[in-house]
PDB file of N, CA and C in Angstrom:
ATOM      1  N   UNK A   1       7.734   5.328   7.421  1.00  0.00           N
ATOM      2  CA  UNK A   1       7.708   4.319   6.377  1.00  0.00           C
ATOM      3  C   UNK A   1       6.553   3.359   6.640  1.00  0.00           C
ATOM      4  N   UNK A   2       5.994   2.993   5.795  1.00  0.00           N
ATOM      5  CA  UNK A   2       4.408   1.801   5.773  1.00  0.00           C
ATOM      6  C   UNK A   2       5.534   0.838   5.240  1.00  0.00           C
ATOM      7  N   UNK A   3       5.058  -0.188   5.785  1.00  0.00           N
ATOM      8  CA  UNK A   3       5.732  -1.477   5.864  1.00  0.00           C
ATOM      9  C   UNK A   3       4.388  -2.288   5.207  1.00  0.00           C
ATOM     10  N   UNK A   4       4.941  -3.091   4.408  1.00  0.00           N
ATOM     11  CA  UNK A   4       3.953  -4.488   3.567  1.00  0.00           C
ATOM     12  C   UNK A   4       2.940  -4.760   4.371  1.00  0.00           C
ATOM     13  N   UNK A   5       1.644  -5.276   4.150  1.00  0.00           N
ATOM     14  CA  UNK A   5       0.266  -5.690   5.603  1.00  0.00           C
ATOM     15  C   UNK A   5       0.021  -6.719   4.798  1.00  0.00           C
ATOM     16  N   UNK A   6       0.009  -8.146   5.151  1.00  0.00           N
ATOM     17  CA  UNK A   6      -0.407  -8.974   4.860  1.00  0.00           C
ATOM     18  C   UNK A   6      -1.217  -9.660   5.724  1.00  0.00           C
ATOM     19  N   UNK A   7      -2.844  -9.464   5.466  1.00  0.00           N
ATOM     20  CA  UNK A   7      -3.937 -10.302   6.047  1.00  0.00           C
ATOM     21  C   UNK A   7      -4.313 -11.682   5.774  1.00  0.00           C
ATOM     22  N   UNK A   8      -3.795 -12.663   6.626  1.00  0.00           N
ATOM     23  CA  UNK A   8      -4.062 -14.200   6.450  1.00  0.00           C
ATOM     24  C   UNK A   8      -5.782 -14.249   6.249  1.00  0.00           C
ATOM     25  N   UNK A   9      -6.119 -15.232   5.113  1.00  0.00           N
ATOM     26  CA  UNK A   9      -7.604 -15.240   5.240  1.00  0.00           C
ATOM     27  C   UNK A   9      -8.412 -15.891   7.022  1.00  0.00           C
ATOM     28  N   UNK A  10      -7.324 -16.252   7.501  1.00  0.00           N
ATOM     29  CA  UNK A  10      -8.271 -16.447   8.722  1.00  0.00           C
ATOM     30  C   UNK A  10      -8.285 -15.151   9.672  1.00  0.00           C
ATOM     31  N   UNK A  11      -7.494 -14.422   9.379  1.00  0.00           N
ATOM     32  CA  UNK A  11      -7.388 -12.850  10.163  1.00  0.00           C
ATOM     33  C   UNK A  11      -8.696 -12.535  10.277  1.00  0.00           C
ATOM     34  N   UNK A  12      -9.221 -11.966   8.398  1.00  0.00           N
ATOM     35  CA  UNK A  12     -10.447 -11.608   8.310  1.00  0.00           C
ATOM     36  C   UNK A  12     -10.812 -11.928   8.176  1.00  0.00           C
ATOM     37  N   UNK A  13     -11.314 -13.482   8.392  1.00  0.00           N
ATOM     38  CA  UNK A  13     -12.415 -14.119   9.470  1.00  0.00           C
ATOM     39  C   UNK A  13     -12.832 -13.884  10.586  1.00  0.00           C
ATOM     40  N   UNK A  14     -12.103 -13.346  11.507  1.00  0.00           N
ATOM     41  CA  UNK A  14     -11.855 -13.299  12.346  1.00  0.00           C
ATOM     42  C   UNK A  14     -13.004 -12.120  12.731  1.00  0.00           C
ATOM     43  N   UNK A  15     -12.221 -10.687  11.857  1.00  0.00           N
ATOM     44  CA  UNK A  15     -12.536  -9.704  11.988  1.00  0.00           C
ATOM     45  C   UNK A  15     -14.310  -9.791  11.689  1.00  0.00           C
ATOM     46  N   UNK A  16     -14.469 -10.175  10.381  1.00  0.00           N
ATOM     47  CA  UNK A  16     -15.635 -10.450  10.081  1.00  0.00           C
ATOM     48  C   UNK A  16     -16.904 -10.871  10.935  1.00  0.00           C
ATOM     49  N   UNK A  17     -16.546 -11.792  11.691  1.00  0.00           N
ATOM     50  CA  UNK A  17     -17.030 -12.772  12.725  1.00  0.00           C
ATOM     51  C   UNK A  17     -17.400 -11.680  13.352  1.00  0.00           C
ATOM     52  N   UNK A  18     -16.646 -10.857  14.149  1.00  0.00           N
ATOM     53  CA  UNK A  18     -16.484  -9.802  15.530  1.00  0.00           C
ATOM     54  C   UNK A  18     -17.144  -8.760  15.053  1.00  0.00           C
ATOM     55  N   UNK A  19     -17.554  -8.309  13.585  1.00  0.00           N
ATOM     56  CA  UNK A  19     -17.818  -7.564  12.888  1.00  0.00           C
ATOM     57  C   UNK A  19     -19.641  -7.796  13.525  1.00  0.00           C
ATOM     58  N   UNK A  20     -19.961  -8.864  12.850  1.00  0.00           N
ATOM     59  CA  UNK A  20     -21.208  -9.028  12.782  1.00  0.00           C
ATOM     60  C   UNK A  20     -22.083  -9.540  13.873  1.00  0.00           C
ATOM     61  N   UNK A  21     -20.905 -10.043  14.961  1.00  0.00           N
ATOM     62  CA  UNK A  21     -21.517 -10.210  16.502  1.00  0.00           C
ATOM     63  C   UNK A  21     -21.824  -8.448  16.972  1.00  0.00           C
ATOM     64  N   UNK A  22     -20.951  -7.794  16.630  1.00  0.00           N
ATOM     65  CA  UNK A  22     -20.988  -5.988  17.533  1.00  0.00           C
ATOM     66  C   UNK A  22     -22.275  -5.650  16.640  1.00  0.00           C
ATOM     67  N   UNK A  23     -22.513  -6.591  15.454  1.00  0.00           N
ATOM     68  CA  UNK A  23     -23.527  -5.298  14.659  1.00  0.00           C
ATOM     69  C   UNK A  23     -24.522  -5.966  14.895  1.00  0.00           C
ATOM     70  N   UNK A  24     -24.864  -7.434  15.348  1.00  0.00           N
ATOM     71  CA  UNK A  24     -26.047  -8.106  15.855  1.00  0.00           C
ATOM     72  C   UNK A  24     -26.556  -7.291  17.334  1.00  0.00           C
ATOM     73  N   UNK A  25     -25.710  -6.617  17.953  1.00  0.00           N
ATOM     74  CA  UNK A  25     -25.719  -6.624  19.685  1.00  0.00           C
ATOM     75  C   UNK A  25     -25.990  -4.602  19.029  1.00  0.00           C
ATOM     76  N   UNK A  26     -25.829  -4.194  18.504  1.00  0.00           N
ATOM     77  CA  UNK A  26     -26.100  -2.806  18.563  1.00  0.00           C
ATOM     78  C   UNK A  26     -25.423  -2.200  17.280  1.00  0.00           C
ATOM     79  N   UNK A  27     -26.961  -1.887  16.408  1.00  0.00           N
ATOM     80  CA  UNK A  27     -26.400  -2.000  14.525  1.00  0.00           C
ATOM     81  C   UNK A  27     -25.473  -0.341  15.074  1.00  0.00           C
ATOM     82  N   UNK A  28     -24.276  -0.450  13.627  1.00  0.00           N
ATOM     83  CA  UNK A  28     -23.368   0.801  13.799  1.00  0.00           C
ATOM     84  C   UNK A  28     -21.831   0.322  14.672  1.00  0.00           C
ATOM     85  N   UNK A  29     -22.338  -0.798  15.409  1.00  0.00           N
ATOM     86  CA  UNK A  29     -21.421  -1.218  16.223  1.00  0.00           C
ATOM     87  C   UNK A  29     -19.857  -2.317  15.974  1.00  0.00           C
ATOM     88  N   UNK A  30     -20.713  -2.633  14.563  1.00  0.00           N
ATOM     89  CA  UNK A  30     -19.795  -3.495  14.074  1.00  0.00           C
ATOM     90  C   UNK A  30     -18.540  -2.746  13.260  1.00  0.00           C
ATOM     91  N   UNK A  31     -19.245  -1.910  12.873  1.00  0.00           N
ATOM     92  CA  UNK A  31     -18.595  -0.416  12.170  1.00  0.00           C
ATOM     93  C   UNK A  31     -17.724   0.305  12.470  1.00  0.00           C
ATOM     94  N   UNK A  32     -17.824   0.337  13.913  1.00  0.00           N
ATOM     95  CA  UNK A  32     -16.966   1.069  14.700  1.00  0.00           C
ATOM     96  C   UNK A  32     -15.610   0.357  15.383  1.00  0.00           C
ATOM     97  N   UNK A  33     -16.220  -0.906  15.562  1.00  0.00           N
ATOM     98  CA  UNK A  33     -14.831  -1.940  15.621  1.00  0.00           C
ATOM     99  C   UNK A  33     -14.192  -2.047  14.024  1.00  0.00           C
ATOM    100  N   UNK A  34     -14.464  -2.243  13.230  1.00  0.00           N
ATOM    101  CA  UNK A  34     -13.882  -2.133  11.865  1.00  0.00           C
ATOM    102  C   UNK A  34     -12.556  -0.752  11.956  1.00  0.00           C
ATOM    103  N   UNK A  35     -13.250   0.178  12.128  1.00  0.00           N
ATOM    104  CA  UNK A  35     -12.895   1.523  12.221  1.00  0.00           C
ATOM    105  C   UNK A  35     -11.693   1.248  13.116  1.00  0.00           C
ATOM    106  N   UNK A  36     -11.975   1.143  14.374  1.00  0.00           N
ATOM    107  CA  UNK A  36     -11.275   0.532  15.524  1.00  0.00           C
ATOM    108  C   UNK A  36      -9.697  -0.286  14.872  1.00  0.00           C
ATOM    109  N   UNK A  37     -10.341  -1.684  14.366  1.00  0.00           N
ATOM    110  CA  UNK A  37      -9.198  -2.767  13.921  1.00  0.00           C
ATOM    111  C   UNK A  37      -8.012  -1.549  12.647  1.00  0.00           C
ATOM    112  N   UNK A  38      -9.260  -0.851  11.767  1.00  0.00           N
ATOM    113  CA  UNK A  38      -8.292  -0.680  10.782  1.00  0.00           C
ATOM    114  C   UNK A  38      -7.003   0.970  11.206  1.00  0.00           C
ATOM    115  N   UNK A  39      -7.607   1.434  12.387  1.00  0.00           N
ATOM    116  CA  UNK A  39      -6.604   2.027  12.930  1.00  0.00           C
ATOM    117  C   UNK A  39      -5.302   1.505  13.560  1.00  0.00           C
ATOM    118  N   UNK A  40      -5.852   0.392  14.416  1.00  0.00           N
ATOM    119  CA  UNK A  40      -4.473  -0.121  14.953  1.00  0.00           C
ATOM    120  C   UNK A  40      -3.964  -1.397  13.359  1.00  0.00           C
ATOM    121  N   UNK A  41      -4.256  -1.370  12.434  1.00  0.00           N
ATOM    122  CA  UNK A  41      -3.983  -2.153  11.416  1.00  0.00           C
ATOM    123  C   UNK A  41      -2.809  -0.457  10.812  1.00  0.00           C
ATOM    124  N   UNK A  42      -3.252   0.546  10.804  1.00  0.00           N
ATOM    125  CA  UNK A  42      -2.205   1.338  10.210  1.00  0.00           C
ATOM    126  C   UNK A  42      -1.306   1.874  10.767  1.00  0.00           C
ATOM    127  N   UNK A  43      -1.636   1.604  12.544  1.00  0.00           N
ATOM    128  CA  UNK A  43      -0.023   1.590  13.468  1.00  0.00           C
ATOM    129  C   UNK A  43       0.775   0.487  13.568  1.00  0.00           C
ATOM    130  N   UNK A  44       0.319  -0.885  13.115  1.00  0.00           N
ATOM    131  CA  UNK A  44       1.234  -1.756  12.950  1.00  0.00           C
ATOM    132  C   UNK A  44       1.750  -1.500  11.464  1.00  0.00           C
ATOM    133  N   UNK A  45       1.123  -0.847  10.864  1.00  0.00           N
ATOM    134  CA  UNK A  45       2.384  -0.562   8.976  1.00  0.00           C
ATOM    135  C   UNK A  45       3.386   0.538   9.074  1.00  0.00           C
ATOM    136  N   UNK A  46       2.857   1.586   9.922  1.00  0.00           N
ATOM    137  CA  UNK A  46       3.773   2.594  10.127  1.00  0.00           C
ATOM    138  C   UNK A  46       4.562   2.134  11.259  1.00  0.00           C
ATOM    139  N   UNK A  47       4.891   1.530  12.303  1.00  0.00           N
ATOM    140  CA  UNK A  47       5.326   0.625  13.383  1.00  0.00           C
ATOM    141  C   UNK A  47       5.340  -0.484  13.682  1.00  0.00           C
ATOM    142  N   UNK A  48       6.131  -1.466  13.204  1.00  0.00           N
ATOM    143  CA  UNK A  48       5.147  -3.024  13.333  1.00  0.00           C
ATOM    144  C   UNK A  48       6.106  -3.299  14.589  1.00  0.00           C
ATOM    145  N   UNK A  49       7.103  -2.958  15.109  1.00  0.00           N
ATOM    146  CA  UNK A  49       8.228  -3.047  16.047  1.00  0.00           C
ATOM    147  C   UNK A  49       8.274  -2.591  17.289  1.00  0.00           C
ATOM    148  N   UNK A  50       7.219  -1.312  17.216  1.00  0.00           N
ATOM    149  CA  UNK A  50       6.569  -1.045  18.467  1.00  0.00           C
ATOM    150  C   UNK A  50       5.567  -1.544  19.521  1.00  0.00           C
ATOM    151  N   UNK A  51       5.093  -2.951  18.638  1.00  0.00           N
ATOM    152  CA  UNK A  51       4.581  -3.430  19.594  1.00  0.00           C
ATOM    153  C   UNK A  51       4.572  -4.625  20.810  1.00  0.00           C
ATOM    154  N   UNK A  52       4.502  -4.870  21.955  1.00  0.00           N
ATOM    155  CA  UNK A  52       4.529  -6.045  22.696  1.00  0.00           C
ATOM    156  C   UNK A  52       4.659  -7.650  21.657  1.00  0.00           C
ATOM    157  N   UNK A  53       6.101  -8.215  22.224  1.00  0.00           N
ATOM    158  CA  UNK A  53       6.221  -9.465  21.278  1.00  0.00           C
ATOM    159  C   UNK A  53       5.419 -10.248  22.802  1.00  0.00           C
ATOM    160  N   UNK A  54       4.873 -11.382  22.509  1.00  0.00           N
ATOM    161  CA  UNK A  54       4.432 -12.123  23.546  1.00  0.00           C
ATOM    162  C   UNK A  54       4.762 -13.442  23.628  1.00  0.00           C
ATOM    163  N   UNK A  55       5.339 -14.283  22.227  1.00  0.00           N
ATOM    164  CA  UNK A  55       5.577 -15.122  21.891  1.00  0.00           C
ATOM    165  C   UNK A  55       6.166 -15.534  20.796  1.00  0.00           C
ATOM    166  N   UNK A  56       7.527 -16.063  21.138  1.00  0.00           N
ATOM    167  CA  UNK A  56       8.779 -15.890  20.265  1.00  0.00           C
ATOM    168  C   UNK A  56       8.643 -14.515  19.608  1.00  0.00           C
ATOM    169  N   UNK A  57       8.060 -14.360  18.269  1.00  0.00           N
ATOM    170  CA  UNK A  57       8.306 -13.498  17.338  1.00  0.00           C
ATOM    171  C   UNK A  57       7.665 -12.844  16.661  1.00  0.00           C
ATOM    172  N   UNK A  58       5.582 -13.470  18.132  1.00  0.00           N
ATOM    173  CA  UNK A  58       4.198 -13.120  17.797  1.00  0.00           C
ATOM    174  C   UNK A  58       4.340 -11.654  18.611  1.00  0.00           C
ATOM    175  N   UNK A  59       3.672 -10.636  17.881  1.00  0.00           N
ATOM    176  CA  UNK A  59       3.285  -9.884  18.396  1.00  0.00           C
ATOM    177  C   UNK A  59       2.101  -8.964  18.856  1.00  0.00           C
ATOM    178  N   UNK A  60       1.278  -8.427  19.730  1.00  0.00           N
ATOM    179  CA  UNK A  60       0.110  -8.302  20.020  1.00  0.00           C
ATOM    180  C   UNK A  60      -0.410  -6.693  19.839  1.00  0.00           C
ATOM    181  N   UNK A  61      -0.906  -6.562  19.315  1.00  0.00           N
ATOM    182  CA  UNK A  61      -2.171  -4.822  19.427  1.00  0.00           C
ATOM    183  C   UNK A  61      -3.211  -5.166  20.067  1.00  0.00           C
ATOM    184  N   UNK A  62      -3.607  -4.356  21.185  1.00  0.00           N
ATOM    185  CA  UNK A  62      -4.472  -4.304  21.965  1.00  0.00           C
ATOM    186  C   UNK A  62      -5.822  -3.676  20.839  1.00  0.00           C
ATOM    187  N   UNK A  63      -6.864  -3.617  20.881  1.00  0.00           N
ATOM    188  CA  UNK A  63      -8.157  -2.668  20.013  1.00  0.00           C
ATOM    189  C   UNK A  63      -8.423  -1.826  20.755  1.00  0.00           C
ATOM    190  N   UNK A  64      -8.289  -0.619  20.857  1.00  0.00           N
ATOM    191  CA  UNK A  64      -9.179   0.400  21.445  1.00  0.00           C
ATOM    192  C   UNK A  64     -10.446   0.330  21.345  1.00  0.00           C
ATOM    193  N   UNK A  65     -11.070   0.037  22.582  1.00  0.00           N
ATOM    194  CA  UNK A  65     -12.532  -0.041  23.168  1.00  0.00           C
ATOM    195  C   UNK A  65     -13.088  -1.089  22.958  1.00  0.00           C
ATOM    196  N   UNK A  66     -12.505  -2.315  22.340  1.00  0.00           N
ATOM    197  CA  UNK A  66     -12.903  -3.535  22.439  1.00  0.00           C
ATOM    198  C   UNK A  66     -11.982  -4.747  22.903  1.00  0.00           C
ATOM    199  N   UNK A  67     -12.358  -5.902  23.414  1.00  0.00           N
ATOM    200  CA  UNK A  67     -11.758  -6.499  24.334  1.00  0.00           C
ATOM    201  C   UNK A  67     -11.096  -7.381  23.030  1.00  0.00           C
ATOM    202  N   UNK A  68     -10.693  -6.538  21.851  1.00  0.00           N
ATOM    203  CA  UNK A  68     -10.007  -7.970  21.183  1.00  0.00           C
ATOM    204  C   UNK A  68      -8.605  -7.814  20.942  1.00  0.00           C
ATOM    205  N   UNK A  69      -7.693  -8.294  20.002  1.00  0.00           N
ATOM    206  CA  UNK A  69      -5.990  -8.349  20.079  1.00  0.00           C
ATOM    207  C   UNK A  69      -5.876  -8.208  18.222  1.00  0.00           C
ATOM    208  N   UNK A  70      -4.806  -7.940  18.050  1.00  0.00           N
ATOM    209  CA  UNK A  70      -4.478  -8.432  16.211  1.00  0.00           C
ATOM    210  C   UNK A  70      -3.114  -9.251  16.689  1.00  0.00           C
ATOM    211  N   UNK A  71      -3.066 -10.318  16.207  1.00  0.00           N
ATOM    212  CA  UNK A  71      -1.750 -10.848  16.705  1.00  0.00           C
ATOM    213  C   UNK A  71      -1.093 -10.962  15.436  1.00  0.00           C
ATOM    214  N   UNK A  72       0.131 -10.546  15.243  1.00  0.00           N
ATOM    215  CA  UNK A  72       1.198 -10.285  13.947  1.00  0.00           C
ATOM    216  C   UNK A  72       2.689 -11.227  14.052  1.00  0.00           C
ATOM    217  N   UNK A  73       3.245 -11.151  12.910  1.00  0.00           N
ATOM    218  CA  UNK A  73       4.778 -11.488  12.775  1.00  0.00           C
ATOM    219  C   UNK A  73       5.131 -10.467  11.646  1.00  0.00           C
ATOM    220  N   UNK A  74       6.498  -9.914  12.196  1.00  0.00           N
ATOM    221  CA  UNK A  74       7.256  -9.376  11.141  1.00  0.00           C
ATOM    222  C   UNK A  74       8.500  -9.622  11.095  1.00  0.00           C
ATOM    223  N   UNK A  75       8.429 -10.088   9.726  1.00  0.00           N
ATOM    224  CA  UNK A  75       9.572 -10.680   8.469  1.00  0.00           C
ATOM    225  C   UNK A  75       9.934  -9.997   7.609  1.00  0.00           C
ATOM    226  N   UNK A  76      11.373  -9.854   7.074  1.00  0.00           N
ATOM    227  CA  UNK A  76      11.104  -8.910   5.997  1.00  0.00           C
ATOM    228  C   UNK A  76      10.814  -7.986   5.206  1.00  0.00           C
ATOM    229  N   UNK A  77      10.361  -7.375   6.411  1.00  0.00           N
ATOM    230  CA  UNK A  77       9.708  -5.933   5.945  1.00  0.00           C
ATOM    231  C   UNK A  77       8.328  -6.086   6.157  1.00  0.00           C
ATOM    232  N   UNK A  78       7.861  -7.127   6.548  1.00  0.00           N
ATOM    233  CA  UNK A  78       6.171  -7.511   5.661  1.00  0.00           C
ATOM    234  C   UNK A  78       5.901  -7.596   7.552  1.00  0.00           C
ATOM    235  N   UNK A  79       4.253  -7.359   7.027  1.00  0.00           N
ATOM    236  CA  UNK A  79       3.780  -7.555   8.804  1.00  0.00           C
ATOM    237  C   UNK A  79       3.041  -8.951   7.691  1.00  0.00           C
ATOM    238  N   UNK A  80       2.777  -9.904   8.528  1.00  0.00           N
ATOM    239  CA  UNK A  80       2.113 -10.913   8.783  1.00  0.00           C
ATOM    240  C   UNK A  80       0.286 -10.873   9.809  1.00  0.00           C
ATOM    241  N   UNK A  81      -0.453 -10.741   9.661  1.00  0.00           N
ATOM    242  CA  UNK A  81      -1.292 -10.867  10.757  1.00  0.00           C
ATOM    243  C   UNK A  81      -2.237 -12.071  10.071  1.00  0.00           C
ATOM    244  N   UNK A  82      -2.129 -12.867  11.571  1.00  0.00           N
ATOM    245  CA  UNK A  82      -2.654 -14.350  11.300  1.00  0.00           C
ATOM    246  C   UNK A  82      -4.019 -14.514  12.537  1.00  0.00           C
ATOM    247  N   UNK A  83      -4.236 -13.055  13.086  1.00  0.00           N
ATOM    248  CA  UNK A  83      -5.697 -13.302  13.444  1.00  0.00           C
ATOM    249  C   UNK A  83      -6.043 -12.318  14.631  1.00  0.00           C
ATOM    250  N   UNK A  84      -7.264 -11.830  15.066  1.00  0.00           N
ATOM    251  CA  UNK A  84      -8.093 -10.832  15.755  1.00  0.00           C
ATOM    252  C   UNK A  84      -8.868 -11.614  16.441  1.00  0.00           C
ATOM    253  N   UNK A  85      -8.496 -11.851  17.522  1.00  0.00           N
ATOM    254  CA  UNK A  85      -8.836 -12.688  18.804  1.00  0.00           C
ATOM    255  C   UNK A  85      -9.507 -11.821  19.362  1.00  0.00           C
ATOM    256  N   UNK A  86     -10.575 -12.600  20.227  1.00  0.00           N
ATOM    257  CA  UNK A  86     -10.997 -11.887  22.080  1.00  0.00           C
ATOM    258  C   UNK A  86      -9.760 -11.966  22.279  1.00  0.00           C
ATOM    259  N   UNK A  87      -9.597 -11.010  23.904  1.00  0.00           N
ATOM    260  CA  UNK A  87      -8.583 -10.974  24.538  1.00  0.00           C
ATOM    261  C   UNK A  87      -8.471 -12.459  25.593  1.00  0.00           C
ATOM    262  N   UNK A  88      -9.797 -13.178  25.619  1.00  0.00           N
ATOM    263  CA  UNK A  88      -9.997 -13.613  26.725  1.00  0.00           C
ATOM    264  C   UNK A  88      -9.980 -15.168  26.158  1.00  0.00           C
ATOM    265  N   UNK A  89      -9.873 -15.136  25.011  1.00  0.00           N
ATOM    266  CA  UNK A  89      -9.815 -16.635  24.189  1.00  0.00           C
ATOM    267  C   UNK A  89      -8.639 -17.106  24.707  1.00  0.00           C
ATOM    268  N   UNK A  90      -9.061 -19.023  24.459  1.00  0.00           N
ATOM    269  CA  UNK A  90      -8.026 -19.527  24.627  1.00  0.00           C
ATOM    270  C   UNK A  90      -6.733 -19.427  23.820  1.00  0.00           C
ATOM    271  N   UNK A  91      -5.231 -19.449  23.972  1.00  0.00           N
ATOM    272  CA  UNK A  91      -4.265 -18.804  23.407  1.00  0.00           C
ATOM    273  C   UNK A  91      -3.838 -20.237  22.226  1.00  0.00           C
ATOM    274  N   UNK A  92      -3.872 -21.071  22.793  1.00  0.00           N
ATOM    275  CA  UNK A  92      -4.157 -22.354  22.197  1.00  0.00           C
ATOM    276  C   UNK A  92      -4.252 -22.101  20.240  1.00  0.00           C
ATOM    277  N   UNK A  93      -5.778 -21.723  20.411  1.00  0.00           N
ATOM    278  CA  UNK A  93      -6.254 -21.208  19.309  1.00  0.00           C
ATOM    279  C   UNK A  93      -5.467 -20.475  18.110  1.00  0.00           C
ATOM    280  N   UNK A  94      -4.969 -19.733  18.730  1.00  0.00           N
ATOM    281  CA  UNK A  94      -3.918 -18.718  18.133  1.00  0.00           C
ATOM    282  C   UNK A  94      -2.614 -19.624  17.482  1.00  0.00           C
ATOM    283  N   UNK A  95      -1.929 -20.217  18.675  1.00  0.00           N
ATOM    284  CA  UNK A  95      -1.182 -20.807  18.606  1.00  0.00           C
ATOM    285  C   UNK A  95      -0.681 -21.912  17.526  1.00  0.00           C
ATOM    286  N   UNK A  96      -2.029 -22.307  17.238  1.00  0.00           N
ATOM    287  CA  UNK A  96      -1.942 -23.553  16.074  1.00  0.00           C
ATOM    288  C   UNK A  96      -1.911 -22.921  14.934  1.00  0.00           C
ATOM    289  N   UNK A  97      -2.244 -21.663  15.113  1.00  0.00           N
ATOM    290  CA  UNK A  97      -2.332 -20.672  13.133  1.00  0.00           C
ATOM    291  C   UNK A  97      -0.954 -20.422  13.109  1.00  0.00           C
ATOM    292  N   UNK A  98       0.087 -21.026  13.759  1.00  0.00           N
ATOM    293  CA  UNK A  98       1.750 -20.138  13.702  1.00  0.00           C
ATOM    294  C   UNK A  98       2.522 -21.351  13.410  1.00  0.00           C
ATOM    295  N   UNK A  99       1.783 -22.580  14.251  1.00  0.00           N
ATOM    296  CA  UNK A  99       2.673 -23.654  14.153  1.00  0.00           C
ATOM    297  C   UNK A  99       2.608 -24.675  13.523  1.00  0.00           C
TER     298      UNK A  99
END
C-alpha cells in the first residue's frame, strides 16, 4: 500500500539547496542525490513504519551515498516530511520545524 507523501515547502528547500551544492561540486551530481532522495521518498510511502523513530514521533531515512537524513511524521495515513538535513547538522534546526 502507498501511503499519502506530503512535502513541507521547507523539505524541498532543503532538497533543492543539497541539489545544487552536489551539482556545483561535480555537474550530474546533484541528479543523482535527487534520484537518491526520491528512492528513499518511495520507501517511506510504501513503509513509512519501518523506519527508525528518533524523536517522539520524528522519524529518520538515512540517503544512500550521501551524508543526508529525510526526517518524517506519520499521521493518519499521511507521511509528513518536514525536511532533508546533513546528517551532521545541528538537530536544533530540525527541531524548531516540529515545534
Amino acid at each position: 500500500m502507498n501511503y499519502n507523501l506530503i512535502i513541507q515547502p521547507e523539505a524541498e528547500h532543503d532538497i533543492q539547496n543539497a541539489f545544487e551544492w552536489y551539482e556545483s561540486q561535480n555537474p550530474g551530481l546533484g541528479s543523482e542525490f535527487v534520484r537518491a532522495v526520491d528512492a528513499c521518498l518511495s520507501g517511506i510511502g510504501r513503509q513509512p513504519l519501518a523506519y527508525q523513530v528518533i524523536y517522539k514521533h520524528v522519524r529518520r531515512v538515512l540517503i544512500r551515498r550521501f551524508p543526508y537524513v529525510i526526517l518524517y511524521v506519520f499521521e493518519q495515513n499521511t507521511v509528513f516530511v518536514f525536511a532533508c538535513f546533513h546528517a551532521k547538522r545541528d538537530p536544533k534546526q530540525w527541531l524548531d520545524r516540529i515545534e
